[in-house]
Protein backbone atom coordinates (compact mmCIF):
# COMPACT_ATOMS: atom_id res chain seq x y z
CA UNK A 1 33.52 12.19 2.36
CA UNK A 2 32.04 8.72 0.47
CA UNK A 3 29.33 8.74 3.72
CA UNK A 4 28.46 12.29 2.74
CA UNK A 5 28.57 11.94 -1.06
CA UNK A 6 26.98 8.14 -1.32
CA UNK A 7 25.75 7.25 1.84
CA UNK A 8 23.62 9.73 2.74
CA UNK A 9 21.68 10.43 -0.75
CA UNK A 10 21.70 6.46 -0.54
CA UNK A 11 20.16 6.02 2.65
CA UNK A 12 17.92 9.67 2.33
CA UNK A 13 16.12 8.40 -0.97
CA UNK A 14 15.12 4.64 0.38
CA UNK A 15 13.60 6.50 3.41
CA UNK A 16 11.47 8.89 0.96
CA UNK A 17 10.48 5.90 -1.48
CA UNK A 18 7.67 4.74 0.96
CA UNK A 19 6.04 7.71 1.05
CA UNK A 20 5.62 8.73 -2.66
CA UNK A 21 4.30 5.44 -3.58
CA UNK A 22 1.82 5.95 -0.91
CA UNK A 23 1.45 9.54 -2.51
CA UNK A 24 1.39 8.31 -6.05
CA UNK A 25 5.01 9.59 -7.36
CA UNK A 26 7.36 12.07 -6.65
CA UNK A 27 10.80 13.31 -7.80
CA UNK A 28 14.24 12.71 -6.42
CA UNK A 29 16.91 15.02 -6.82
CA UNK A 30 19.94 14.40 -5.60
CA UNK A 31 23.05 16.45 -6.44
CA UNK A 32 26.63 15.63 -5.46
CA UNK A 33 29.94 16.97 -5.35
CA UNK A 34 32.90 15.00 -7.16
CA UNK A 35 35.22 17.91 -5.92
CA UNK A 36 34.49 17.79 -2.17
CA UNK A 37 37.81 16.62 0.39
């Protein structure tokens, strides 16, 4: 469950990063679940 709930919103947002600076901004959302098992 930490790969899931860290990890991947982790490793997901430092992929997007590249391309909104190139685009000029952008938003992350990322939403997580203290209650998964």
């Amino acid at each position: 469950m930490f790969n899931v709930n860290v990890r991947y919103p982790f490793f997901g947002t430092r992929t997007g990063v590249p391309t909104m600076k190139q685009a000029g901004g952008g938003s992350i959302i990322n939403i997580l679940s203290i209650y998964g098992r």
